[in-house]
PDB file of N, CA and C in Angstrom:
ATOM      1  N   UNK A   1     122.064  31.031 -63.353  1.00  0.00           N
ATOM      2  CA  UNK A   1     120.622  31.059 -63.341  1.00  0.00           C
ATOM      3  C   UNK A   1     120.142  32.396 -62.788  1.00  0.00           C
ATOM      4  N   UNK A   2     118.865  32.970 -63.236  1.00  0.00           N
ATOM      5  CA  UNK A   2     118.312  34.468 -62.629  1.00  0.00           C
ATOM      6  C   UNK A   2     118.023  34.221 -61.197  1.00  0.00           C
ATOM      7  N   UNK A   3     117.606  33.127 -60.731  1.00  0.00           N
ATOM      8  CA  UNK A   3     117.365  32.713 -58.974  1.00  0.00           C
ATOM      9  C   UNK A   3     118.286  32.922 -58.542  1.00  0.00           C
ATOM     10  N   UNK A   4     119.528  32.689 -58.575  1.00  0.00           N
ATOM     11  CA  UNK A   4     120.937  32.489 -57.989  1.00  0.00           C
ATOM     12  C   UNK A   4     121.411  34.675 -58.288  1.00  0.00           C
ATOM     13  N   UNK A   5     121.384  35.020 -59.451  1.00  0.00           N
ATOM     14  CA  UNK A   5     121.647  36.102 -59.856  1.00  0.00           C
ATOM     15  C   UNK A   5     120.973  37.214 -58.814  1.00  0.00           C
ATOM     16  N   UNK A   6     119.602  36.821 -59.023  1.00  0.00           N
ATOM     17  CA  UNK A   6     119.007  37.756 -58.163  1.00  0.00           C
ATOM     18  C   UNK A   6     119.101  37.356 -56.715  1.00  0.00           C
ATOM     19  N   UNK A   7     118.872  36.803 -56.355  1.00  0.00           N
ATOM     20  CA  UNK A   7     119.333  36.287 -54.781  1.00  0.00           C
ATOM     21  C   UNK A   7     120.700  37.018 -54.041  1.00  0.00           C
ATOM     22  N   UNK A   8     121.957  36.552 -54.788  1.00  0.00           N
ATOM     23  CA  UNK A   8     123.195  37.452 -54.775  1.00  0.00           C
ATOM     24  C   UNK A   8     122.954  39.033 -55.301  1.00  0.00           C
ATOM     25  N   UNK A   9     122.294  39.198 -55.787  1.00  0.00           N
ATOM     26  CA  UNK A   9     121.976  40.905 -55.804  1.00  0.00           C
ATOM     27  C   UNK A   9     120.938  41.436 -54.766  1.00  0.00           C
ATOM     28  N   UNK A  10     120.076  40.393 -54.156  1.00  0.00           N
ATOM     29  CA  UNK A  10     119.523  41.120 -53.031  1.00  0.00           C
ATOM     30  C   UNK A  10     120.424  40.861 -51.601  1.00  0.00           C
ATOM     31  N   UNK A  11     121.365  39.675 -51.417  1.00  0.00           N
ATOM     32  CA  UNK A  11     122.632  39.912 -50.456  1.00  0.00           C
ATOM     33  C   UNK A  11     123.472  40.554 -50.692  1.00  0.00           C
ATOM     34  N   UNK A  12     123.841  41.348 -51.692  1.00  0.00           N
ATOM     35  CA  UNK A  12     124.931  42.048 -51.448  1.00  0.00           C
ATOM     36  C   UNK A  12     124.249  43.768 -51.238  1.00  0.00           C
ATOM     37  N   UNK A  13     122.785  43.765 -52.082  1.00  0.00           N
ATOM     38  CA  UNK A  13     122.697  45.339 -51.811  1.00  0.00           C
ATOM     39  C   UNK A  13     122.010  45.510 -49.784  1.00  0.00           C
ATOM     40  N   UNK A  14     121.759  44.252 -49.336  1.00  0.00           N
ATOM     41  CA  UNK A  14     121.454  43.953 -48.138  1.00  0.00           C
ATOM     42  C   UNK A  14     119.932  44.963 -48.185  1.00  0.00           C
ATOM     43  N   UNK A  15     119.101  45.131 -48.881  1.00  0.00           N
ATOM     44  CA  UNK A  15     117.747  45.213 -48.829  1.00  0.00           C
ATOM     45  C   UNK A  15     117.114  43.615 -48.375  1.00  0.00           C
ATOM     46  N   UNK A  16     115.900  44.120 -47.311  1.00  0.00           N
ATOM     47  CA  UNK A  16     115.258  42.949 -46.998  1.00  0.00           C
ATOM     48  C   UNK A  16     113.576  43.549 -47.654  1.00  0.00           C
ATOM     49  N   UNK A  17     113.651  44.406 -48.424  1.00  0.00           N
ATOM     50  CA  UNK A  17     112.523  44.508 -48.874  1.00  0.00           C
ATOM     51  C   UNK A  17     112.160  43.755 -50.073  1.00  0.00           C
ATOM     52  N   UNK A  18     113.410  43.515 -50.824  1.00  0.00           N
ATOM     53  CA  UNK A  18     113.632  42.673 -51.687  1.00  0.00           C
ATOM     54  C   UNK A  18     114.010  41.116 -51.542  1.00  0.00           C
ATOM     55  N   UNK A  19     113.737  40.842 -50.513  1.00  0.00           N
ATOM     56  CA  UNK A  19     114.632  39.649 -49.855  1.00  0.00           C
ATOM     57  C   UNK A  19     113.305  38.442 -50.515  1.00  0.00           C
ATOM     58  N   UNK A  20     112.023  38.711 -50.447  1.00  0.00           N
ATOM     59  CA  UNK A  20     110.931  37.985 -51.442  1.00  0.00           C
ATOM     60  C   UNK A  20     111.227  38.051 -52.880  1.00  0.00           C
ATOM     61  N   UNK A  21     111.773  38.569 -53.620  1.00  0.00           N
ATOM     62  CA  UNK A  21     111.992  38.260 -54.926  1.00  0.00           C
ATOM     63  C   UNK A  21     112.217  37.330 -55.329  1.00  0.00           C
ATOM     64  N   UNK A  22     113.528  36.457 -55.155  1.00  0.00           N
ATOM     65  CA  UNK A  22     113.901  35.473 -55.323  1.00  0.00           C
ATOM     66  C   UNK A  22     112.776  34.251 -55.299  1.00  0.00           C
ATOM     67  N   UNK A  23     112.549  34.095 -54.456  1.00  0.00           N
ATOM     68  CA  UNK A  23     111.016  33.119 -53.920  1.00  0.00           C
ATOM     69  C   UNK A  23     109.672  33.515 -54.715  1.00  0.00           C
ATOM     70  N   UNK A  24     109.436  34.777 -55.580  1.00  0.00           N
ATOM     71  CA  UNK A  24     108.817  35.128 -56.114  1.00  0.00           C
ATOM     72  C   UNK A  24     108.981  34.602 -57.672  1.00  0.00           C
ATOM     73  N   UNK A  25     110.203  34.816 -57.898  1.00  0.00           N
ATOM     74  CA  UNK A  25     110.766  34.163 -59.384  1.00  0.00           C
ATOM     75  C   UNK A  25     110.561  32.481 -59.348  1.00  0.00           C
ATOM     76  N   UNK A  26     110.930  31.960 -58.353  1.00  0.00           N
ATOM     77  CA  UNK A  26     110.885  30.186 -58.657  1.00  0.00           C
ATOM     78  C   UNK A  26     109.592  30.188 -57.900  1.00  0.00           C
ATOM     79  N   UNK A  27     108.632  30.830 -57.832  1.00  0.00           N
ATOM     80  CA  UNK A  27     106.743  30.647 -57.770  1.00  0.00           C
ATOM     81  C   UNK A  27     106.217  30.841 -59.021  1.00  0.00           C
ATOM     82  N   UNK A  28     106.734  31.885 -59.671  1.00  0.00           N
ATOM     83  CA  UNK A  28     106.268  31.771 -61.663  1.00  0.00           C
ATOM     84  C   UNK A  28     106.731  31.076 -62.138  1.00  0.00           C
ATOM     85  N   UNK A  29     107.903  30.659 -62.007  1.00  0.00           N
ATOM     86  CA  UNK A  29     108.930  29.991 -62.969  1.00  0.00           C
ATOM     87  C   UNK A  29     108.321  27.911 -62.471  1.00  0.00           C
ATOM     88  N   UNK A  30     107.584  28.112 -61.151  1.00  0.00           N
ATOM     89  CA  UNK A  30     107.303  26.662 -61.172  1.00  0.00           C
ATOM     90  C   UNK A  30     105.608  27.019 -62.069  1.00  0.00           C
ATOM     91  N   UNK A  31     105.155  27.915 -61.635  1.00  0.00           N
ATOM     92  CA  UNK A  31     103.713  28.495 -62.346  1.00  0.00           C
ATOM     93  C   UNK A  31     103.909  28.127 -63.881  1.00  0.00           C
ATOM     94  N   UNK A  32     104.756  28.549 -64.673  1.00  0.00           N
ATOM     95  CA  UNK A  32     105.253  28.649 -65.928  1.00  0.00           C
ATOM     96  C   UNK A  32     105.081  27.077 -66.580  1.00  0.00           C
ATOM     97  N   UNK A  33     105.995  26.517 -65.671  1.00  0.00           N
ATOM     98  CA  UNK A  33     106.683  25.101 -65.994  1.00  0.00           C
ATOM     99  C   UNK A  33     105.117  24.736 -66.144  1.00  0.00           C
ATOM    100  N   UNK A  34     104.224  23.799 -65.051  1.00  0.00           N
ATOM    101  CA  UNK A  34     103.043  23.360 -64.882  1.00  0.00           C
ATOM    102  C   UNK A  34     102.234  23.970 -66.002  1.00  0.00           C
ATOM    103  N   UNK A  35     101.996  25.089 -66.470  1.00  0.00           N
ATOM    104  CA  UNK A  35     100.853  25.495 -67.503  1.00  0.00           C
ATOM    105  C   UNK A  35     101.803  24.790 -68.513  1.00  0.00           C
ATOM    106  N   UNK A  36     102.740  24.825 -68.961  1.00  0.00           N
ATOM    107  CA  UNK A  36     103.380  24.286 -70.189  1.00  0.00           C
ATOM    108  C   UNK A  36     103.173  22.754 -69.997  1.00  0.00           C
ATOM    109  N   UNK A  37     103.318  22.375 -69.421  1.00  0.00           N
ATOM    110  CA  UNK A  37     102.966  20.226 -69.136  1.00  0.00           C
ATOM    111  C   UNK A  37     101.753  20.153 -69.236  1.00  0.00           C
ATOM    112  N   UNK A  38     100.460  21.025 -68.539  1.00  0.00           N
ATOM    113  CA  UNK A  38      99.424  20.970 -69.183  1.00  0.00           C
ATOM    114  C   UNK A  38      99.194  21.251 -70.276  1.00  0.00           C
ATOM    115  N   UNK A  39      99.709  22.146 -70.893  1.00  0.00           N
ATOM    116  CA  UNK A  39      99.652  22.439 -72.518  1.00  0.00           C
ATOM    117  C   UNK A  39     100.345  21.216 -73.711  1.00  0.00           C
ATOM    118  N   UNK A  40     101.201  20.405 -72.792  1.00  0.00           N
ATOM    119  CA  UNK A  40     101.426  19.545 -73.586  1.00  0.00           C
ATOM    120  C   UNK A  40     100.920  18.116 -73.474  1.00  0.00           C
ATOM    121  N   UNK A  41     100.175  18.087 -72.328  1.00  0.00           N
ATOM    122  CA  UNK A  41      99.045  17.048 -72.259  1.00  0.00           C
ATOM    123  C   UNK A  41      97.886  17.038 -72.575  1.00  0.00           C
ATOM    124  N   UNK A  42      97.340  18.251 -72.682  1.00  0.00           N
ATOM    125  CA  UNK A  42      96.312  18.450 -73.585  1.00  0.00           C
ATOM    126  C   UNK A  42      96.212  18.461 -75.101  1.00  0.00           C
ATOM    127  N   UNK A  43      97.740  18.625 -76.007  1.00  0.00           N
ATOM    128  CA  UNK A  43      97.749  18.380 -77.317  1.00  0.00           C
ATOM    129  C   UNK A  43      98.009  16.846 -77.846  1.00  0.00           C
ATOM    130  N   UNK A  44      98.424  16.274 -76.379  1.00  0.00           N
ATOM    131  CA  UNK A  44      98.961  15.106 -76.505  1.00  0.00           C
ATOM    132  C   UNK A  44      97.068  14.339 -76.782  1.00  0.00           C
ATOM    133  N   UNK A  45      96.961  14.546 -75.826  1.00  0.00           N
ATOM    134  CA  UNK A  45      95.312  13.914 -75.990  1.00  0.00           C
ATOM    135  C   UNK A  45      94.536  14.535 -76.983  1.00  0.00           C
ATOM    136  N   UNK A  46      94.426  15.523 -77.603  1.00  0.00           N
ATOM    137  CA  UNK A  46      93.498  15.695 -78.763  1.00  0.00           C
ATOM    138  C   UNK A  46      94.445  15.228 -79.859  1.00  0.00           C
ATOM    139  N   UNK A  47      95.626  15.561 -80.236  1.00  0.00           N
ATOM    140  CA  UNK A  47      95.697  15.174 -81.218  1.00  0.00           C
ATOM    141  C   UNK A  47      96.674  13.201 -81.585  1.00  0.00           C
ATOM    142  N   UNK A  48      96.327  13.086 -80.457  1.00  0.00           N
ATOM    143  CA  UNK A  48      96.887  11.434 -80.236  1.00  0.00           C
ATOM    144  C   UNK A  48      98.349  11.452 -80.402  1.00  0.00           C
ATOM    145  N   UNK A  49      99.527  12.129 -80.249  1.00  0.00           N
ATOM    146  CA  UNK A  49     100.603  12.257 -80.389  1.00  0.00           C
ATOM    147  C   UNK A  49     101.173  13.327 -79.404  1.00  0.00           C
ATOM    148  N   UNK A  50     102.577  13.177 -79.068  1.00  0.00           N
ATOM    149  CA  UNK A  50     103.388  14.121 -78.294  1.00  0.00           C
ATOM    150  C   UNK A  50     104.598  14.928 -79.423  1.00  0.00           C
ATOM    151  N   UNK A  51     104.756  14.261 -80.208  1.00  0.00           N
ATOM    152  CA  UNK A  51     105.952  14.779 -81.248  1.00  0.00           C
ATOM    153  C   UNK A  51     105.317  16.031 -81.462  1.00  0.00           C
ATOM    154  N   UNK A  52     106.011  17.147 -81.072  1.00  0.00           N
ATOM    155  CA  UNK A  52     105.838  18.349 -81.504  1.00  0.00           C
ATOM    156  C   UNK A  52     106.148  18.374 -82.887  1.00  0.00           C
ATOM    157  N   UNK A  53     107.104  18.019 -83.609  1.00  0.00           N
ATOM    158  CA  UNK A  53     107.684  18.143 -85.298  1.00  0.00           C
ATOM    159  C   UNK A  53     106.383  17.814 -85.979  1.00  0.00           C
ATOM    160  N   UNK A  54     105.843  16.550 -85.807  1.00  0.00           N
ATOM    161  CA  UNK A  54     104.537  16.101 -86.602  1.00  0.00           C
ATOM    162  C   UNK A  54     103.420  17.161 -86.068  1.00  0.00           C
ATOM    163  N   UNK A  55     103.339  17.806 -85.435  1.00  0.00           N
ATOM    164  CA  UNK A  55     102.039  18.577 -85.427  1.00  0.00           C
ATOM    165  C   UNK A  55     101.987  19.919 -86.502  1.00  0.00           C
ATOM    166  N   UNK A  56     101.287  19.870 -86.836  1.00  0.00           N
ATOM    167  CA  UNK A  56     100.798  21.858 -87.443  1.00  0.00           C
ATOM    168  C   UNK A  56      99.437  22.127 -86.779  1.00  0.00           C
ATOM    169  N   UNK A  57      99.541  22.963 -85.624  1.00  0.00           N
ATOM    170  CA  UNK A  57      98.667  23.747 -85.259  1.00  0.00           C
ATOM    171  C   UNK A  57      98.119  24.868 -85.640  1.00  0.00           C
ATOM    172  N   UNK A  58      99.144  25.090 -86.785  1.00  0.00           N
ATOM    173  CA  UNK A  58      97.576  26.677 -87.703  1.00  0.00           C
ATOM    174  C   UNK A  58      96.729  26.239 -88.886  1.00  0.00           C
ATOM    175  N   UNK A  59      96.499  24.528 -88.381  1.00  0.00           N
ATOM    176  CA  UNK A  59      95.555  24.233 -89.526  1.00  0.00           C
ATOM    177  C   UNK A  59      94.408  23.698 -88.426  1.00  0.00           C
ATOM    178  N   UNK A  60      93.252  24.083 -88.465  1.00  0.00           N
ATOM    179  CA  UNK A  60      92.329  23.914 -87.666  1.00  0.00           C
ATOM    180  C   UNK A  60      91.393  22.583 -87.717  1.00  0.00           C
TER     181      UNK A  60
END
């Protein structure tokens, strides 16, 4: 995983200026997750379904 990757690259180069990165990546990466569950609860409710396959969204 890039959390684990980068984490072990800021202990081994022993920078603590970088030592927030890590904690910075799984704050977007939970940021990320949440806008996408809202994005899929909001298609879920307009268009009465969750099946992504049955949808076409470039027909308006």
């Amino acid at each position: 995983s890039l959390f684990v990757a980068l984490s072990a690259w800021t202990m081994h180069l022993d920078m603590s200026s970088f030592s927030a990165s890590p904690l910075l990546l799984l704050a977007f990466s939970a940021c990320e997750a949440s806008a996408g569950l809202a994005l899929l609860v909001a298609t879920a409710r307009t268009h009465g379904t969750d099946h992504m396959q049955s949808l076409n969204l470039l027909k308006c």
